[in-house]
Protein backbone atom coordinates (compact mmCIF):
# COMPACT_ATOMS: atom_id res chain seq x y z
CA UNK A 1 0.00 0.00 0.00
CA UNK A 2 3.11 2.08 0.87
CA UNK A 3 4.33 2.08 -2.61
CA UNK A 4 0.72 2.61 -4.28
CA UNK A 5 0.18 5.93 -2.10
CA UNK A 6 3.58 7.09 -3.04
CA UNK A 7 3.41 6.36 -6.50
CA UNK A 8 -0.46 8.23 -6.90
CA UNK A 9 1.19 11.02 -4.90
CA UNK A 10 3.84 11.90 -7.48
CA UNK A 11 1.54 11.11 -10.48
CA UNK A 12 -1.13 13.74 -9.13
CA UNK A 13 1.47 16.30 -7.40
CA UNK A 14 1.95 18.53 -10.22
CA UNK A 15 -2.29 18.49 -11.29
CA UNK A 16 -3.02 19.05 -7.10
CA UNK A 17 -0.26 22.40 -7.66
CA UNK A 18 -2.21 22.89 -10.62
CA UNK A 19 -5.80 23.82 -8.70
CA UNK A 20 -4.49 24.99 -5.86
CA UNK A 21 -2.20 27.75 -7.96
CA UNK A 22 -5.18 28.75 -10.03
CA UNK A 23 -7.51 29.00 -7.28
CA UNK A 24 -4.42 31.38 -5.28
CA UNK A 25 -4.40 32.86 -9.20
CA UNK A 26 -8.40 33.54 -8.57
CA UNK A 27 -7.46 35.56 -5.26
CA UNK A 28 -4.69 37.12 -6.28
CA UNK A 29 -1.97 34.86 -4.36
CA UNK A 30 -0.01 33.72 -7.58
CA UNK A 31 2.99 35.57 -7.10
CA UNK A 32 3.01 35.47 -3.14
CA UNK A 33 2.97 31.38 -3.58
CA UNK A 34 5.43 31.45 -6.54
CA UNK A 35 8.19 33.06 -4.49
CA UNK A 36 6.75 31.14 -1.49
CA UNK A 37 7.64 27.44 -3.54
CA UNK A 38 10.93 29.33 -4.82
CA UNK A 39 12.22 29.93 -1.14
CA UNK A 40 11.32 26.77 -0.33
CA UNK A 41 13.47 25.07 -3.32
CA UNK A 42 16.64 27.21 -1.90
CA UNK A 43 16.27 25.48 1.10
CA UNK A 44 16.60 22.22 -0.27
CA UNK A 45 19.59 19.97 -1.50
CA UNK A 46 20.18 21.28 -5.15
CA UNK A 47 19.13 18.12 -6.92
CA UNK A 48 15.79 18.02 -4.89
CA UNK A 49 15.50 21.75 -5.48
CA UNK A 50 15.93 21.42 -9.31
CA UNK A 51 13.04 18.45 -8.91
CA UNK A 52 10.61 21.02 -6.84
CA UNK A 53 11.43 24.05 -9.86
CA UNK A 54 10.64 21.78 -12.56
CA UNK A 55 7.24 21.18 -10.94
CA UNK A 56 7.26 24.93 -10.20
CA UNK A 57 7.97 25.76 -14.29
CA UNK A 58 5.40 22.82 -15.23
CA UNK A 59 2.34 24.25 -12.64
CA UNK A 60 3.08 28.00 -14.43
CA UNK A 61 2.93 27.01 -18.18
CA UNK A 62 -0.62 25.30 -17.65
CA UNK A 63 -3.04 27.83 -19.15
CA UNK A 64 -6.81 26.85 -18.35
CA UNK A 65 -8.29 28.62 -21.41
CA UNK A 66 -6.50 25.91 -22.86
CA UNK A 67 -7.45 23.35 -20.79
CA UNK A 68 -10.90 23.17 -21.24
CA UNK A 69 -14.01 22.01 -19.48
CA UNK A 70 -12.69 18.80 -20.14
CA UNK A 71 -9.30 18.71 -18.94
CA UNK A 72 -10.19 21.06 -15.72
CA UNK A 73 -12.75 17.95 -15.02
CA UNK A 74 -9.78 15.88 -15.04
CA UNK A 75 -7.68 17.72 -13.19
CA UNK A 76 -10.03 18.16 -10.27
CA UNK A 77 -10.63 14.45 -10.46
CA UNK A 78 -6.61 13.56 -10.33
CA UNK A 79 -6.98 15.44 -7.35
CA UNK A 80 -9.59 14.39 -5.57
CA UNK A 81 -8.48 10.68 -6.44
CA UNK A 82 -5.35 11.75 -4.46
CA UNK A 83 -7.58 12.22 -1.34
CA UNK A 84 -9.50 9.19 -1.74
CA UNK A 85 -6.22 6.83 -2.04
CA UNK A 86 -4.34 8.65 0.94
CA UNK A 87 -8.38 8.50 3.26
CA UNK A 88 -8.31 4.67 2.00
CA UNK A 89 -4.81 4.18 3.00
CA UNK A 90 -5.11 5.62 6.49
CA UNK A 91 -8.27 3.75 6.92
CA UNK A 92 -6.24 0.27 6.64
CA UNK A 93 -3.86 1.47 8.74
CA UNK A 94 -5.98 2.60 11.41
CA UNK A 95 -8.49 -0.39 10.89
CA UNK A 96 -11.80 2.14 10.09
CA UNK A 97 -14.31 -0.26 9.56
CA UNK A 98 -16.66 2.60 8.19
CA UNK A 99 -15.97 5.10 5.35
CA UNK A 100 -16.64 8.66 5.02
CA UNK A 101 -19.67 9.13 2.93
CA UNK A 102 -19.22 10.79 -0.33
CA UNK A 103 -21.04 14.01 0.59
CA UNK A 104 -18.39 14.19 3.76
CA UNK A 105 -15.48 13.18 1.33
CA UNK A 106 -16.72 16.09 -1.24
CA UNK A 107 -16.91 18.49 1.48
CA UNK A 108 -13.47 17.74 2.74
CA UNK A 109 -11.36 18.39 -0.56
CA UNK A 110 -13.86 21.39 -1.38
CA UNK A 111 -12.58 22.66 2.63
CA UNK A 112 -9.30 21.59 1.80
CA UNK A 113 -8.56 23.08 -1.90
CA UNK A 114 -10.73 26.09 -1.69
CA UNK A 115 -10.54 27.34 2.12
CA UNK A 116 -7.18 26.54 3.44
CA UNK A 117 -4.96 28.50 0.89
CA UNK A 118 -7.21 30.96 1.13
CA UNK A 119 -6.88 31.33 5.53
CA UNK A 120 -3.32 30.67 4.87
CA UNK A 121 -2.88 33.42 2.19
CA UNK A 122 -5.80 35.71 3.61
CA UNK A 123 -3.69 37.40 6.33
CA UNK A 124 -0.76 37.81 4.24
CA UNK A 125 -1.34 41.69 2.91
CA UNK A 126 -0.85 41.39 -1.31
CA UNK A 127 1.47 44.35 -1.68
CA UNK A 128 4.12 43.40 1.29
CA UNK A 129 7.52 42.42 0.28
């Protein structure tokens, strides 16, 4: 199960930065969480850091006039897949006999995607350098 998580974890990393950069985008929080993932790559051995730009330069060519209705379906299914996979995996390790239901699960990621970069990013004035 290890290796499953970790492997749908990398496959839906850069589509999860994906949403969560355009909804920042939507508030206005682009730049403040570019420069936020750049400080955090100069932090980090230079290999790894190369690794987290990449992602960084793939998450800023996405366009979603491009993207479509289609492809933004997708992309907010990759990511809610992600949630599902890590809920299932702590459910086996923790024994949960009983799921979430699926309006509890779709109120979670909507909580989690929409509201918590914007209470992170809310108190953070736009124009302070």
């Amino acid at each position: 199960r290890a290796a499953g998580l970790t492997l749908i974890t990398l496959l839906s990393l850069v589509p999860l930065l994906v949403l969560i950069f355009a909804i920042a985008n939507g508030f206005g929080y682009s730049d403040d969480l570019k420069q936020a993932m750049t400080d955090f790559a100069d932090d980090l051995p230079p290999d790894l850091g190369e690794v987290v730009m990449r992602i960084h330069a793939l998450v800023d060519s996405v366009r979603f006039t491009a993207l479509g209705v289609g492809g933004t379906l997708v992309l907010v299914w990759t990511s809610f897949a992600l949630f599902t996979r890590v809920e299932h995996a702590f459910n086996h390790v923790w024994r949960a006999r009983r799921r979430r239901s699926w309006l509890r699960r779709i109120s979670d990621f909507i909580a989690l995607i929409v509201l918590v970069p914007v209470l992170v990013l809310g108190p953070v004035p736009k124009n302070c350098s």
